[in-house]
N, C-alpha and C. Protein backbone atom coordinates (compact mmCIF):
# COMPACT_ATOMS: atom_id res chain seq x y z
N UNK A 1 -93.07 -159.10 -178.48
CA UNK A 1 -92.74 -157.71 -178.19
C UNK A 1 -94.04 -156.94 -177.94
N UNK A 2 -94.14 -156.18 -176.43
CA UNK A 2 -95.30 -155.32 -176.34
C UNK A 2 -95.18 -154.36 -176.90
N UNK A 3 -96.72 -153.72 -177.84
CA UNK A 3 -96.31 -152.61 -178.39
C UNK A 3 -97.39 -151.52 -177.05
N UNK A 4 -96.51 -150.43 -177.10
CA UNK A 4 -97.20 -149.53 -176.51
C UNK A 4 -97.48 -147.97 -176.99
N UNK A 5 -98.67 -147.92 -177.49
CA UNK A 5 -99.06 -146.77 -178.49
C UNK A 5 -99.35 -145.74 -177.54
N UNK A 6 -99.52 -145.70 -176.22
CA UNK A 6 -99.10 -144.27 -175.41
C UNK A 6 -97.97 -144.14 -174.99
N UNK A 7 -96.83 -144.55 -175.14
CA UNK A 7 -95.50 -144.65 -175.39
C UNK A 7 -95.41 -144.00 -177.30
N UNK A 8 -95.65 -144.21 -177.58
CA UNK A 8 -95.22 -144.07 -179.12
C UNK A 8 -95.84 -142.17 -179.76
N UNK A 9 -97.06 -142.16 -178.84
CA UNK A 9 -97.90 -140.93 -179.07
C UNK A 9 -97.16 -139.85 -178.13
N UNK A 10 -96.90 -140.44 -176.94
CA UNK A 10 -96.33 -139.32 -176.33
C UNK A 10 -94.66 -138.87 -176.32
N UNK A 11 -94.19 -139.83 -177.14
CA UNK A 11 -93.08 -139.48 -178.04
C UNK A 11 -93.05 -138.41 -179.47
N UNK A 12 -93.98 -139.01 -179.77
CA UNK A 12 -94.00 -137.97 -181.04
C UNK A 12 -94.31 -136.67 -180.83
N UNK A 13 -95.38 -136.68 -179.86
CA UNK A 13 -95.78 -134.89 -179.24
C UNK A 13 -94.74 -134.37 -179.12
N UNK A 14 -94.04 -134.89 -177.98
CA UNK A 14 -92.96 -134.40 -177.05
C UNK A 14 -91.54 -133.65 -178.45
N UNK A 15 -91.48 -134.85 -179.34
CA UNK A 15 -91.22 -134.47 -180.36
C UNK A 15 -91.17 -133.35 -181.45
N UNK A 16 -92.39 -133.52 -181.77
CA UNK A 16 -93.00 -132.25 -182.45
C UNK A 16 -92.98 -131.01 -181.79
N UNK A 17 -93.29 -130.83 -180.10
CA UNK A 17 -93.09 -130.03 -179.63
C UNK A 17 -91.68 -129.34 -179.46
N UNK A 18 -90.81 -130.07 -179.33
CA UNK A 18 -89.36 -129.57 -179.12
C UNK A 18 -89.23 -129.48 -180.34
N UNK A 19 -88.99 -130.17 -181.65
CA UNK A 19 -88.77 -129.66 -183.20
C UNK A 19 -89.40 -128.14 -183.13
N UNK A 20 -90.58 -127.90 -182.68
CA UNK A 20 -91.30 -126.34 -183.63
C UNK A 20 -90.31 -125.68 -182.29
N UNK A 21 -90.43 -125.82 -180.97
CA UNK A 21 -89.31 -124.69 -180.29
C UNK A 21 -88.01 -124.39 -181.26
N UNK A 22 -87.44 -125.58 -181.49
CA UNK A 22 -86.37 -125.26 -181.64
C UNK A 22 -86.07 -124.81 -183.46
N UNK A 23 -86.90 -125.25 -184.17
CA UNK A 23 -87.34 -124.33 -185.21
C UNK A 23 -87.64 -122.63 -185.36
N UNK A 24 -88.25 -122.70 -184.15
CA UNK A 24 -88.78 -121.39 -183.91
C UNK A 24 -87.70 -120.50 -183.55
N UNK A 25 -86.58 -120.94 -182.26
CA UNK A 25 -85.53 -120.35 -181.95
C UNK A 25 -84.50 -119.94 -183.21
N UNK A 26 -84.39 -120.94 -183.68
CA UNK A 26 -83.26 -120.45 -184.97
C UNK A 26 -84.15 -119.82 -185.93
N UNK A 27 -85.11 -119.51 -186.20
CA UNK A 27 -85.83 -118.81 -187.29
C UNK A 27 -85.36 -117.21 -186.47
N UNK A 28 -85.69 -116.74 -185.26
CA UNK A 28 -85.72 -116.10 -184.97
C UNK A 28 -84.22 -115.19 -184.57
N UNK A 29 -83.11 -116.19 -184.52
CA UNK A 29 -81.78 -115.96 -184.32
C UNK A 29 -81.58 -115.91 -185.94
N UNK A 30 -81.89 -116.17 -186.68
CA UNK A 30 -81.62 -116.34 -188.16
C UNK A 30 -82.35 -114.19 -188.50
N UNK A 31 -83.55 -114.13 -188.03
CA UNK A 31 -84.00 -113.06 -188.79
C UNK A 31 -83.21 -111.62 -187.76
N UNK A 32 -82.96 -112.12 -186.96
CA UNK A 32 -81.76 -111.45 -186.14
C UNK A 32 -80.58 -110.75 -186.62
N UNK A 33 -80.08 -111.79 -187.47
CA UNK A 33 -78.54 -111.19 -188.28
C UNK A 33 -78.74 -110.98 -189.41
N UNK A 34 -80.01 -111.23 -189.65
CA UNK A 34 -80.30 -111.45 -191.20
C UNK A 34 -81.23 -110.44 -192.04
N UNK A 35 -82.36 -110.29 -191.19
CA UNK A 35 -83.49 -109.59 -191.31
C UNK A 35 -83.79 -108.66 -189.98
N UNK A 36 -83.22 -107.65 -189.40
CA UNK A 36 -83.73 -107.28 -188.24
C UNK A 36 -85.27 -106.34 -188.51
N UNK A 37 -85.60 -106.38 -189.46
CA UNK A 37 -86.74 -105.68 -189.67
C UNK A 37 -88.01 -106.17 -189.59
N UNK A 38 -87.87 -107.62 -190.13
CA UNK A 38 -89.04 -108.45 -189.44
C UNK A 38 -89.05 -108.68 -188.65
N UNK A 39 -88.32 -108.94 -187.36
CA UNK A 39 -88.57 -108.48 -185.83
C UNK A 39 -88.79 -107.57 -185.30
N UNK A 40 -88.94 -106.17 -185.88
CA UNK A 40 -89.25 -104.85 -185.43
C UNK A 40 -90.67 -105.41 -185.91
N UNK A 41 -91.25 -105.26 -186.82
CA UNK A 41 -92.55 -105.61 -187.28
C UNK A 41 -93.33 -106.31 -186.03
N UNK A 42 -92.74 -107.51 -185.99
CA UNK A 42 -93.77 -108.55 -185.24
C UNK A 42 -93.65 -108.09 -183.70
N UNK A 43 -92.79 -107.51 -183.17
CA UNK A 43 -92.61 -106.78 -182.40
C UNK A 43 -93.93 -106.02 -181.79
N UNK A 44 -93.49 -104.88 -183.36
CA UNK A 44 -94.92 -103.86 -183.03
C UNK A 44 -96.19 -104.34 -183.34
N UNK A 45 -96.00 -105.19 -184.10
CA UNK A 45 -97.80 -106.11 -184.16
C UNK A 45 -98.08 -106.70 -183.04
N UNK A 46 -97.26 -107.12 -182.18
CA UNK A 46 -97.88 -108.22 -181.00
C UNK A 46 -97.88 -106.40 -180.06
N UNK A 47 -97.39 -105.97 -179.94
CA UNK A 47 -97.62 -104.50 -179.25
C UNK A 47 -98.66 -103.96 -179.26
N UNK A 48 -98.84 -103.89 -180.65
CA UNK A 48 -100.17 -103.46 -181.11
C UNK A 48 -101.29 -104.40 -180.62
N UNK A 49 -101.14 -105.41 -180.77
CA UNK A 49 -102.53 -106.64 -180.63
C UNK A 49 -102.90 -106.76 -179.17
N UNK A 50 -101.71 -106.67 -178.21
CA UNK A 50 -101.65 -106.27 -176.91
C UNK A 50 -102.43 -105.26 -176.34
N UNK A 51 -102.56 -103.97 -176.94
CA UNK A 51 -103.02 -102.77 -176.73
C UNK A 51 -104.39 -103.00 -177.14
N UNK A 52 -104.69 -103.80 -178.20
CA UNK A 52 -106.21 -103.60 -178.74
C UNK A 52 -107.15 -104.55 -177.40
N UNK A 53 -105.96 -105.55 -177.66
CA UNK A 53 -107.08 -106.96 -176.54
C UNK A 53 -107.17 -106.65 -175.09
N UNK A 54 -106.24 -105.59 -174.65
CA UNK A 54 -106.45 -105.21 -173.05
C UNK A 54 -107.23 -104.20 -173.35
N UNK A 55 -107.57 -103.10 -174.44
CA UNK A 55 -108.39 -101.99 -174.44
C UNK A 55 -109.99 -102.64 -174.63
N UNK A 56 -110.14 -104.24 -174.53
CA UNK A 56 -111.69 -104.41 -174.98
C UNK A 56 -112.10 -104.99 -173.11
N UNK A 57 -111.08 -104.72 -172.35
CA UNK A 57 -111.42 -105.31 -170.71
C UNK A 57 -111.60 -103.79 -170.28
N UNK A 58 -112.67 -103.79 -168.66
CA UNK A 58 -112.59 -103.21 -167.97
C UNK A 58 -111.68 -102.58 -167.40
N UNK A 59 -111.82 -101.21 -166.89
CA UNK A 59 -110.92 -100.30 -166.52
C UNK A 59 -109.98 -100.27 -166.44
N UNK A 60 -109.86 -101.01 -164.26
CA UNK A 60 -108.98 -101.66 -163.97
C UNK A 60 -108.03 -102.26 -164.46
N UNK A 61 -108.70 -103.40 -165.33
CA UNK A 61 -107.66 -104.89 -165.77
C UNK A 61 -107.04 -104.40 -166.95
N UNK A 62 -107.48 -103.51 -167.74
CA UNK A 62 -106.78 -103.43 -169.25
C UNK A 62 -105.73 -102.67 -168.48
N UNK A 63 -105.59 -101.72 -167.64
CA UNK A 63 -104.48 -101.51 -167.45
C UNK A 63 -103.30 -102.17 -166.77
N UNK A 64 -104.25 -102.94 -165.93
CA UNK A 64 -103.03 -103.90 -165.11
C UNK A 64 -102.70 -104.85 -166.47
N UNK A 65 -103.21 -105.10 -166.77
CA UNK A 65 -102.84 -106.28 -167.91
C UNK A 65 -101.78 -106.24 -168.69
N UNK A 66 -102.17 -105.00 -169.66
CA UNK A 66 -101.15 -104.30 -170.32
C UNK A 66 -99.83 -103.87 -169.69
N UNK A 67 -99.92 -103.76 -168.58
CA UNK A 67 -98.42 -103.27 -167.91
C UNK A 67 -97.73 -104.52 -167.50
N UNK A 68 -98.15 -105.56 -167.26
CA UNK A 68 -97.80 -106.85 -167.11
C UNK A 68 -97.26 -107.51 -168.14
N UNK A 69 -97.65 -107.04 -169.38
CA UNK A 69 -97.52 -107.57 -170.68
C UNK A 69 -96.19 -107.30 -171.26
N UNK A 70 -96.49 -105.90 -171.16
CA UNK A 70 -95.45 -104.83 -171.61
C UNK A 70 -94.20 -105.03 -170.51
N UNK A 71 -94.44 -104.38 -168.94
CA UNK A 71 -93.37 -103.73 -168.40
C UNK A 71 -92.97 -104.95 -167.59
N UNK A 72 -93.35 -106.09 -167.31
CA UNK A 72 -92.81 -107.08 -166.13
C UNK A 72 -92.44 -107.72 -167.42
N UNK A 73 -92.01 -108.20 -168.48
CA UNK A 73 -91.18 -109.08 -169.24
C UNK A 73 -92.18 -109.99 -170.14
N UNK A 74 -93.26 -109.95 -169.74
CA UNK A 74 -94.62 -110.78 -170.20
C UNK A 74 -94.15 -110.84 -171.90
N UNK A 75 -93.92 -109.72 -172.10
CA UNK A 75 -94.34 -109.49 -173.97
C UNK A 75 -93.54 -110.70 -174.61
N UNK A 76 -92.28 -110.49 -173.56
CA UNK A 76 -91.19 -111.22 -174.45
C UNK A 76 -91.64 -113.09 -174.35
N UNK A 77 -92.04 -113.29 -173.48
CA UNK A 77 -92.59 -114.83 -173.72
C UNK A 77 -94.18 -115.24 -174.24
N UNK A 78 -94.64 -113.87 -174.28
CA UNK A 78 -95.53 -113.66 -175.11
C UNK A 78 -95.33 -113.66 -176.36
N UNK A 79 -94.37 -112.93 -177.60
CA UNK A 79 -93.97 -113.03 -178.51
C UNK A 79 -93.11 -114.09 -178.98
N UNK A 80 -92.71 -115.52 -177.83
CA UNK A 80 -91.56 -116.35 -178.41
C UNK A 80 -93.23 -117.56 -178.46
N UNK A 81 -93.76 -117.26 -177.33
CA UNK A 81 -95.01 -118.03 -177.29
C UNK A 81 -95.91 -118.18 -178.59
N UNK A 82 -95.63 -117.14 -179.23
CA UNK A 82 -97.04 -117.14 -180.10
C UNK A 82 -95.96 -116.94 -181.70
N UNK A 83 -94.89 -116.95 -182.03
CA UNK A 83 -94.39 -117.79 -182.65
C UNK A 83 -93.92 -119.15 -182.87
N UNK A 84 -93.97 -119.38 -181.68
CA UNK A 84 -94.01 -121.52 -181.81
C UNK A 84 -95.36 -121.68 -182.25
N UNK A 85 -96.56 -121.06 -181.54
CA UNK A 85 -97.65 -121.29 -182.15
C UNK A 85 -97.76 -121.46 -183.73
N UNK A 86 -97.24 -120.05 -184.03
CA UNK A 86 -97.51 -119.96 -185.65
C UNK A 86 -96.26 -120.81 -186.32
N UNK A 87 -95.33 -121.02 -185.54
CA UNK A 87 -94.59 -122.38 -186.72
C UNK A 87 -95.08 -123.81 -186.46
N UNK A 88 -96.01 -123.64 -185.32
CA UNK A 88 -96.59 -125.03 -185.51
C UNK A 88 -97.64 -125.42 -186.19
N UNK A 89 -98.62 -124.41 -186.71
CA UNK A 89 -99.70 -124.29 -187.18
C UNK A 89 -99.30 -124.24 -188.67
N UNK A 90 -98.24 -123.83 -188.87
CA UNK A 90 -97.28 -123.81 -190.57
C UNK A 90 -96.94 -125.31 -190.50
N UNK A 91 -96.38 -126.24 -189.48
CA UNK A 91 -96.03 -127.19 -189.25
C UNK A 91 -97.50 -128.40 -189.31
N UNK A 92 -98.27 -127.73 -189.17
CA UNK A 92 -99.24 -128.89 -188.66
C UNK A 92 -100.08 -128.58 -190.23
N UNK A 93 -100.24 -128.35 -190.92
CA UNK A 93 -101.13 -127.86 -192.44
C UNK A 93 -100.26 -129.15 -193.21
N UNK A 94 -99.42 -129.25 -193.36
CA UNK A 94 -98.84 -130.12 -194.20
C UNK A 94 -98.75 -131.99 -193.71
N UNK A 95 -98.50 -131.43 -192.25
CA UNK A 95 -98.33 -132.76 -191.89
C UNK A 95 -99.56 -133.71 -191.99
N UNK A 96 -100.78 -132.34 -191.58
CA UNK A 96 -102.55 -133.44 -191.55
C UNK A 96 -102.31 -133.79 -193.12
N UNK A 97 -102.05 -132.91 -194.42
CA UNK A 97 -102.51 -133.73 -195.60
C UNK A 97 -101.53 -134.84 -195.39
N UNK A 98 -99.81 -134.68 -195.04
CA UNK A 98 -99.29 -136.06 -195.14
C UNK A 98 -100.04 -136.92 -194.93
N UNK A 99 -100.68 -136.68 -193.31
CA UNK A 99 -100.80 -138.17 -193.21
C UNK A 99 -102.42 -138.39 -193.55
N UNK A 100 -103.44 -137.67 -194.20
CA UNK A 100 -104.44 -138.30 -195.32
C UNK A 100 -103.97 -138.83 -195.91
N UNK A 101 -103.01 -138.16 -196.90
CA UNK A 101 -102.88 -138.66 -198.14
C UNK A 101 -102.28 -140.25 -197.76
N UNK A 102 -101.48 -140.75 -196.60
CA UNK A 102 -101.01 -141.97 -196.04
C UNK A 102 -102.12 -142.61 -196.16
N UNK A 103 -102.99 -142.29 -195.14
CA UNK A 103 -104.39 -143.00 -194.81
C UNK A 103 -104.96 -143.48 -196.15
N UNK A 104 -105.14 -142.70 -197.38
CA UNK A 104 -106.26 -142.77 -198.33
C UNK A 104 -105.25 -143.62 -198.98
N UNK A 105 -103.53 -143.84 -198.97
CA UNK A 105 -103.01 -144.87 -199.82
C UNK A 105 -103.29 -146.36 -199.29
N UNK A 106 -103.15 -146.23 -198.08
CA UNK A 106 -103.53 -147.85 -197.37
C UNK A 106 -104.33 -148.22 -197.78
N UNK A 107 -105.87 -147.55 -197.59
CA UNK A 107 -107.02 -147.75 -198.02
C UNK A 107 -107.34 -148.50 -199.34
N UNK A 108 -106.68 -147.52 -200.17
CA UNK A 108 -106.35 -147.69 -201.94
C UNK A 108 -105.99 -149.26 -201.95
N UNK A 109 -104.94 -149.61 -200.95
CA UNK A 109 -103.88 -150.72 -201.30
C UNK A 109 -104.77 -151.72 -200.78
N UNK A 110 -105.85 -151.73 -200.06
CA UNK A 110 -106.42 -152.89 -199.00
C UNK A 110 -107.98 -152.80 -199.80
């Protein structure tokens, strides 16, 4: 049997990647019916963070930027964007010690 470990790696990404989307989606349909107040929050924080990071560009661009962000729909895949981020980064803290702590048992055992 061939084994093929870029077959096996680009499974698990692909993986991990669709798990934190779809983690992310129901967290967010969850704080929806559940919590609508922490979506007003993160809302106005990515609003806010928006406003600060286009106010540190030139003239021109902070304003085109910001209106792109804001008024063409940007924010909203901006804000689904940068919560997969942060459930993957919640996602990825635990998984690196898993798999030390894996690594340092083999080690132990060999």
């Amino acid at each position: 049997m061939h084994s093929h470990p870029e077959l096996k790696n680009w499974a698990r990404v692909h993986v991990f990647r669709t798990w934190t989307a779809l983690v992310t989606i129901l967290l967010l349909g969850l704080c929806f019916i559940y919590r609508p107040e922490l979506l007003t929050w993160y809302l106005r924080t990515t609003m806010g963070y928006i406003e600060i990071t286009t106010g540190l560009l030139p003239y021109p661009w902070a304003d085109r930027i910001e209106i792109a962000l804001k008024s063409i729909g940007g924010h909203i895949w901006f804000q689904i964007t940068l919560a997969i981020i942060l459930v993957r980064v919640v996602a990825w803290i635990p998984a690196i010690c898993w798999r030390r702590r894996r690594r340092w048992n083999a080690e132990q055992r060999n």
